[in-house]
C-alpha atoms as a PDB file:
ATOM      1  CA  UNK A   1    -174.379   6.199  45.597  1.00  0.00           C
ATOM      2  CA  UNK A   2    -174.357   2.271  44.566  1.00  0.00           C
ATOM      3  CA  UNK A   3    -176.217   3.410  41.188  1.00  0.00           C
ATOM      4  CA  UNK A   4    -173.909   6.387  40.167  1.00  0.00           C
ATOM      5  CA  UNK A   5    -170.730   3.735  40.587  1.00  0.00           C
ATOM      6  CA  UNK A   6    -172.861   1.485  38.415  1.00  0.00           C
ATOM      7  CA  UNK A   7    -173.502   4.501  35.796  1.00  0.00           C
ATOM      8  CA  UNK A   8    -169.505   5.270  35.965  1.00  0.00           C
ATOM      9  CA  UNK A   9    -168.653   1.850  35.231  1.00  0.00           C
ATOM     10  CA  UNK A  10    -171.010   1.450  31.797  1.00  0.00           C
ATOM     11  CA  UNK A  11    -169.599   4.502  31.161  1.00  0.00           C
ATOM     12  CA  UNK A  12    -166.103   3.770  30.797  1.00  0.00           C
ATOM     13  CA  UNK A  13    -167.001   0.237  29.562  1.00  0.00           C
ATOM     14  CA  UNK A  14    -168.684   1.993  26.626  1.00  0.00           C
ATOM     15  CA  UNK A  15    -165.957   4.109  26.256  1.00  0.00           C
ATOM     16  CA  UNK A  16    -163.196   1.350  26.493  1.00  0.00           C
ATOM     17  CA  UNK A  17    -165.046  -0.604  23.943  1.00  0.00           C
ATOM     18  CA  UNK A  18    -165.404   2.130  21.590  1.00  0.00           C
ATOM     19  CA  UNK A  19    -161.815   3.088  21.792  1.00  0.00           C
ATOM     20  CA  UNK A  20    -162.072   6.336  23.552  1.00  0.00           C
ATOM     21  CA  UNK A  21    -158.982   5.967  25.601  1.00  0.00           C
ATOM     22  CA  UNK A  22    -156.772   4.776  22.647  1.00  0.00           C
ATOM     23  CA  UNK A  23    -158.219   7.674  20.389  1.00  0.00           C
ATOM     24  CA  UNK A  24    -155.136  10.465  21.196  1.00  0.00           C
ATOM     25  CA  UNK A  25    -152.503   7.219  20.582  1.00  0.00           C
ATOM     26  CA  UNK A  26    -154.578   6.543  17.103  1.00  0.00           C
ATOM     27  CA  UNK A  27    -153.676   9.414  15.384  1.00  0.00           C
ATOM     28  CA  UNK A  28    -150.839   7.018  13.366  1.00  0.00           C
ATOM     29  CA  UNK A  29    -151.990   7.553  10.211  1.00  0.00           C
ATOM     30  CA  UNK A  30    -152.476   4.452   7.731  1.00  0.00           C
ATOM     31  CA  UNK A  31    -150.101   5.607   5.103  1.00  0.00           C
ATOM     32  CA  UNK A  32    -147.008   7.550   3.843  1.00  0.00           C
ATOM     33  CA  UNK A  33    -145.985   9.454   0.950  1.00  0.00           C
ATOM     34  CA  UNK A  34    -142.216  10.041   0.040  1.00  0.00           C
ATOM     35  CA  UNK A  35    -141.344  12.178  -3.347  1.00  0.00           C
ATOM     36  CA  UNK A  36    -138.087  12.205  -4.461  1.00  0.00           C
ATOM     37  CA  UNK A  37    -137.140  13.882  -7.646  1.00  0.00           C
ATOM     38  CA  UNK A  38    -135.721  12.427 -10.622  1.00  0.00           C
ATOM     39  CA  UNK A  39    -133.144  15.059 -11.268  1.00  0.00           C
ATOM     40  CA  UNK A  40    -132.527  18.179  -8.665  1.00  0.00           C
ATOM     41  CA  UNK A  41    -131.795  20.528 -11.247  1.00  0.00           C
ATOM     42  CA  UNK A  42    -133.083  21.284 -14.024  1.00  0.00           C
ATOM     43  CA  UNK A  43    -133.231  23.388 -16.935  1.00  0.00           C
ATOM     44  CA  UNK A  44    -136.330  26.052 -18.396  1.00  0.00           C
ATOM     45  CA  UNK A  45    -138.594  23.686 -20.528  1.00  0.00           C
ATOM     46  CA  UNK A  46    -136.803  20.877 -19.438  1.00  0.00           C
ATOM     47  CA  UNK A  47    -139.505  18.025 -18.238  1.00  0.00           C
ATOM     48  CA  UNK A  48    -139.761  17.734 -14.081  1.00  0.00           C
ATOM     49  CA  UNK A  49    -140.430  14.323 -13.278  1.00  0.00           C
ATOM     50  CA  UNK A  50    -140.839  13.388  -9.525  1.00  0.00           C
ATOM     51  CA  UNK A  51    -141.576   9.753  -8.221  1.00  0.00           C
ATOM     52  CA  UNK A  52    -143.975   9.815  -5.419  1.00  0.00           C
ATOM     53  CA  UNK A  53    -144.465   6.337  -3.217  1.00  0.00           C
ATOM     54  CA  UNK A  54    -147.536   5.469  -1.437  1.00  0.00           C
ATOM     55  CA  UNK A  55    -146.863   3.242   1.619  1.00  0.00           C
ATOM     56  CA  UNK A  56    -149.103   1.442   3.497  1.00  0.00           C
ATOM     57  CA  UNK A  57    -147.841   1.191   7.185  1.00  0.00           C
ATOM     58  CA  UNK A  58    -151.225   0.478   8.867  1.00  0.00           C
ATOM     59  CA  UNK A  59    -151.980  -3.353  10.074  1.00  0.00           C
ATOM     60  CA  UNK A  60    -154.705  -3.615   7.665  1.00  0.00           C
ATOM     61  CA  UNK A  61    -155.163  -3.440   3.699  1.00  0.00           C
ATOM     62  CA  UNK A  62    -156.479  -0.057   2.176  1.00  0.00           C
ATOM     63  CA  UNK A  63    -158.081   0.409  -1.186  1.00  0.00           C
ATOM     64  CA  UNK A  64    -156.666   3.700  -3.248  1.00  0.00           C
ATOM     65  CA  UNK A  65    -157.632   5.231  -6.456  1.00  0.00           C
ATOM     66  CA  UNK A  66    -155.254   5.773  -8.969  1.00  0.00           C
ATOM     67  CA  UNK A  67    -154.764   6.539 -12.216  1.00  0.00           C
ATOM     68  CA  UNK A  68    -154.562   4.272 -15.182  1.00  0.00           C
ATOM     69  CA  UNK A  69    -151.499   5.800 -16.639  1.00  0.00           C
ATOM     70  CA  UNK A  70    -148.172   5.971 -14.041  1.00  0.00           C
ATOM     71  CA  UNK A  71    -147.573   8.877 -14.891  1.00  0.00           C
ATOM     72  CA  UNK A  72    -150.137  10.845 -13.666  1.00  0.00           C
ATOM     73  CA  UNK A  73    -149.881  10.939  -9.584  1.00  0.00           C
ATOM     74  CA  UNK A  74    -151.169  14.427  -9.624  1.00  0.00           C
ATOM     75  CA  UNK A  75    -154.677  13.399 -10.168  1.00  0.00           C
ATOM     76  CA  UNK A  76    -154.985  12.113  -6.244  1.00  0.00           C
ATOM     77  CA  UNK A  77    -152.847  14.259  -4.466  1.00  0.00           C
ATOM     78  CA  UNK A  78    -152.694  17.868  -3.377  1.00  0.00           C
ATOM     79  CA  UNK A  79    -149.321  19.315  -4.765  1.00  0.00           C
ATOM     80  CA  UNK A  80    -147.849  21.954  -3.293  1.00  0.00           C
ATOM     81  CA  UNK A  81    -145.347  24.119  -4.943  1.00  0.00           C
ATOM     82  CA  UNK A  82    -143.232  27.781  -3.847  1.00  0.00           C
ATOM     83  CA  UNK A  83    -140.419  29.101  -3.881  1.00  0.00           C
ATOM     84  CA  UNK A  84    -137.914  30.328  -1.690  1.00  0.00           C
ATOM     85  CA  UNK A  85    -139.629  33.297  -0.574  1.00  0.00           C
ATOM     86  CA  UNK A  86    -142.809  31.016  -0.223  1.00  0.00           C
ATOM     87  CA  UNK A  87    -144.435  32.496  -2.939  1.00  0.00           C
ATOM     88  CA  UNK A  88    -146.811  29.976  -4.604  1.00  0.00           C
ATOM     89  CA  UNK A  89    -146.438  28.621  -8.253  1.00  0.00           C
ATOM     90  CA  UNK A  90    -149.050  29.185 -10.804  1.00  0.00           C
ATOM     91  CA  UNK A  91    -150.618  26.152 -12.495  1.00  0.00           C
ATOM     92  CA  UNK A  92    -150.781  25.716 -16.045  1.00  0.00           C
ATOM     93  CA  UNK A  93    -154.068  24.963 -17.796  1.00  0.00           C
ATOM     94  CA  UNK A  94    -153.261  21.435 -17.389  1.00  0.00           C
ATOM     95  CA  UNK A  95    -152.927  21.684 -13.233  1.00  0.00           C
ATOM     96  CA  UNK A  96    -155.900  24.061 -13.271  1.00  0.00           C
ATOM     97  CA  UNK A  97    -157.840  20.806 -14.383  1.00  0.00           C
ATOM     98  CA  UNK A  98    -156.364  18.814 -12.589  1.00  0.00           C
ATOM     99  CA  UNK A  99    -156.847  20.576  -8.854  1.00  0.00           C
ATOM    100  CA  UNK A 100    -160.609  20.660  -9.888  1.00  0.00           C
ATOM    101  CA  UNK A 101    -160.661  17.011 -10.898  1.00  0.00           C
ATOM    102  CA  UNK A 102    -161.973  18.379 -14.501  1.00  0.00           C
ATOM    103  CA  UNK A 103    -159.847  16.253 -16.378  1.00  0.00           C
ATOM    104  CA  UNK A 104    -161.249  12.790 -17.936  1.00  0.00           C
ATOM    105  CA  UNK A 105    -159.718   9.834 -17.733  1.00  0.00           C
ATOM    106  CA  UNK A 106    -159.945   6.336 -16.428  1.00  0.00           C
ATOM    107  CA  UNK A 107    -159.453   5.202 -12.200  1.00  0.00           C
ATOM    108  CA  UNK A 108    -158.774   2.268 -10.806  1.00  0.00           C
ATOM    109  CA  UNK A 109    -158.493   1.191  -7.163  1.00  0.00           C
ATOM    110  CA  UNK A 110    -155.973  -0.658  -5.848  1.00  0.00           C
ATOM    111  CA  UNK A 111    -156.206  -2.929  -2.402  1.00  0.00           C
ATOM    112  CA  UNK A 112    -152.714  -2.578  -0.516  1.00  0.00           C
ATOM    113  CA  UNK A 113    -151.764  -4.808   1.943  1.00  0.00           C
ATOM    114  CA  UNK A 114    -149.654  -4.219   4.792  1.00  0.00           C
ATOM    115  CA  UNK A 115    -146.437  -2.874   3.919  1.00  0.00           C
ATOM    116  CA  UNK A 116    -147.217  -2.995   0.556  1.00  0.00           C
ATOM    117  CA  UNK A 117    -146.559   0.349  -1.752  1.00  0.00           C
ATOM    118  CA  UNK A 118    -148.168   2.160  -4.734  1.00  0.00           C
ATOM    119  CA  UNK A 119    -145.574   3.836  -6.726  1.00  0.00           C
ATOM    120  CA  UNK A 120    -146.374   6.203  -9.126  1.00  0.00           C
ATOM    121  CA  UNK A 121    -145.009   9.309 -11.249  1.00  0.00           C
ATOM    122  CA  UNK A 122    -145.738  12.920 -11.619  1.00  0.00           C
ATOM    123  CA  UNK A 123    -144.758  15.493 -14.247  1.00  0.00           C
ATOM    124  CA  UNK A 124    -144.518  18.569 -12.214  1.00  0.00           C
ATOM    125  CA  UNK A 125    -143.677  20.404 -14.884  1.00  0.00           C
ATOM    126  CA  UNK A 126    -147.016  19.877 -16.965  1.00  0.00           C
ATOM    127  CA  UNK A 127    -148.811  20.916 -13.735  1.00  0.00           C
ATOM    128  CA  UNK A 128    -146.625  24.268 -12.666  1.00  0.00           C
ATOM    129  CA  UNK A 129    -145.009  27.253 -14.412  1.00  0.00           C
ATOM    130  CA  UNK A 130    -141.516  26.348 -13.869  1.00  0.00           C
ATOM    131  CA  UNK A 131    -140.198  28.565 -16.379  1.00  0.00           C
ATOM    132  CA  UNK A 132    -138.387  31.214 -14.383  1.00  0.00           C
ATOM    133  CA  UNK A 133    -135.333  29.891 -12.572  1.00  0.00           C
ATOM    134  CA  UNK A 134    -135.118  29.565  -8.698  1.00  0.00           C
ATOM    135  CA  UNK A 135    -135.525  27.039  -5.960  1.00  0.00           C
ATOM    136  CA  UNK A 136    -138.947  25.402  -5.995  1.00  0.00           C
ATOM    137  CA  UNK A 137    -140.262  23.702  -2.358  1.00  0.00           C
ATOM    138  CA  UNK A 138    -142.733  20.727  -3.335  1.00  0.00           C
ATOM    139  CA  UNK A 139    -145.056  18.615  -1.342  1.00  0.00           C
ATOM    140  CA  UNK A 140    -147.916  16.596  -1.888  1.00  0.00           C
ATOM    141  CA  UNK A 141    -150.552  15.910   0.379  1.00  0.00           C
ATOM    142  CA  UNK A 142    -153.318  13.145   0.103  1.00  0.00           C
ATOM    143  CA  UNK A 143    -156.692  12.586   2.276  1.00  0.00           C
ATOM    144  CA  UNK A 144    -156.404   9.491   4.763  1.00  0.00           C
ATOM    145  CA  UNK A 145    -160.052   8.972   3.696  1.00  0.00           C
ATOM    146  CA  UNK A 146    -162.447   9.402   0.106  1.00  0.00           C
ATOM    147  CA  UNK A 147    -165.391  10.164   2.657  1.00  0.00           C
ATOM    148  CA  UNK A 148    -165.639  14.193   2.352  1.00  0.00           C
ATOM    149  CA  UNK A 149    -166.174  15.238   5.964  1.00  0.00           C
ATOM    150  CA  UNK A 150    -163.147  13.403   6.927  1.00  0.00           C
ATOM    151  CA  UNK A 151    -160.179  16.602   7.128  1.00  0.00           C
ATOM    152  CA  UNK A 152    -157.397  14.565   8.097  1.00  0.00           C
ATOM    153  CA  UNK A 153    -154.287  14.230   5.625  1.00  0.00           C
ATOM    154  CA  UNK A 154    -151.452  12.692   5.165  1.00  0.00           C
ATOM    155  CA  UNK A 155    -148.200  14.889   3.776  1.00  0.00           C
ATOM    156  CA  UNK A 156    -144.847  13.740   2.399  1.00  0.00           C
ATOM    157  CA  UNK A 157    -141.846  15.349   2.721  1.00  0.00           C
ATOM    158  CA  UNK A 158    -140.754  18.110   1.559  1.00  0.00           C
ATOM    159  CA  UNK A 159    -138.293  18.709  -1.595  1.00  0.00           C
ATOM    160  CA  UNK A 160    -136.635  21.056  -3.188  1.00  0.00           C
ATOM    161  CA  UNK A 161    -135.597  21.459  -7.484  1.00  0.00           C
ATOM    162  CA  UNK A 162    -133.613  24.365  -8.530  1.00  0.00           C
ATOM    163  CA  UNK A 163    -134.597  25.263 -12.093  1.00  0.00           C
ATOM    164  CA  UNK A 164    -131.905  27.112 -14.177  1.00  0.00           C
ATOM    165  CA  UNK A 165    -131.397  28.532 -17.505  1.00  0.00           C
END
């Protein structure tokens, strides 16, 4: 009896240390993303420039990659993009590449501090057929973590752009 209570209590010692109990309040993740578009409207051909913000609301700095030019967001996120009916958009060449990381280019990390942001821009246009008009949903979604196995991501919010003629 004397040994199991001893057993129980380097149990949950271990576990305490290790951060078992605080593992289902951990799931804050580390970062947001907010999108916002440049113009809500737009016309067939017209460019589609979004601004997307990176903001780190963890109590510790992260490292990110990111491009070299600020224009080019899409290269570390996941962009999502339907329309009403929730019909996905096709890519163009360009966000064919892109999705498969088969573009080169030049990376560079960034360390961000608490509370500190990475703000960036994406041509949505160059990376979806926006060429017949409608109401397009968009959201981009980024891993918490480079390390493959880990599945958790982070998504922004969701917008909408109406394309017209």
């Amino acid at each position: 009896m004397r040994l199991s209570k001893i057993v129980i209590i380097a149990i949950v010692t271990i576990m305490a240390a290790t951060g078992y109990f605080g593992a289902a309040e951990d799931n804050k993740q580390p970062f947001t993303i907010t999108i916002s578009a440049y113009k809500d409207t737009v016309r067939i051909g017209e460019e589609t420039r979004l601004h997307v913000v990176l903001a780190n609301i963890s109590d510790q700095s992260l490292v990110f990659r990111r491009s070299v030019s600020p224009i080019t967001a899409e290269h570390h996120y996941t962009v999502l993009v339907h329309d009403k009916r929730g019909k996905n958009t096709q890519e163009t060449e360009y966000g064919r590449h892109t999705r498969l990381h088969q573009l080169i280019g030049s990376d560079s990390a960034i360390l961000l501090k608490p509370g500190e942001k990475l703000e960036e821009d994406a041509i949505l246009s160059d990376v979806f057929d926006l060429t017949s008009p409608g109401e397009y949903e968009i959201q981009f979604l980024r891993p918490v973590s480079e390390d493959p196995n880990e599945k958790e991501i982070v998504k922004s919010n969701t917008i909408t752009i109406t394309v017209i003629e």
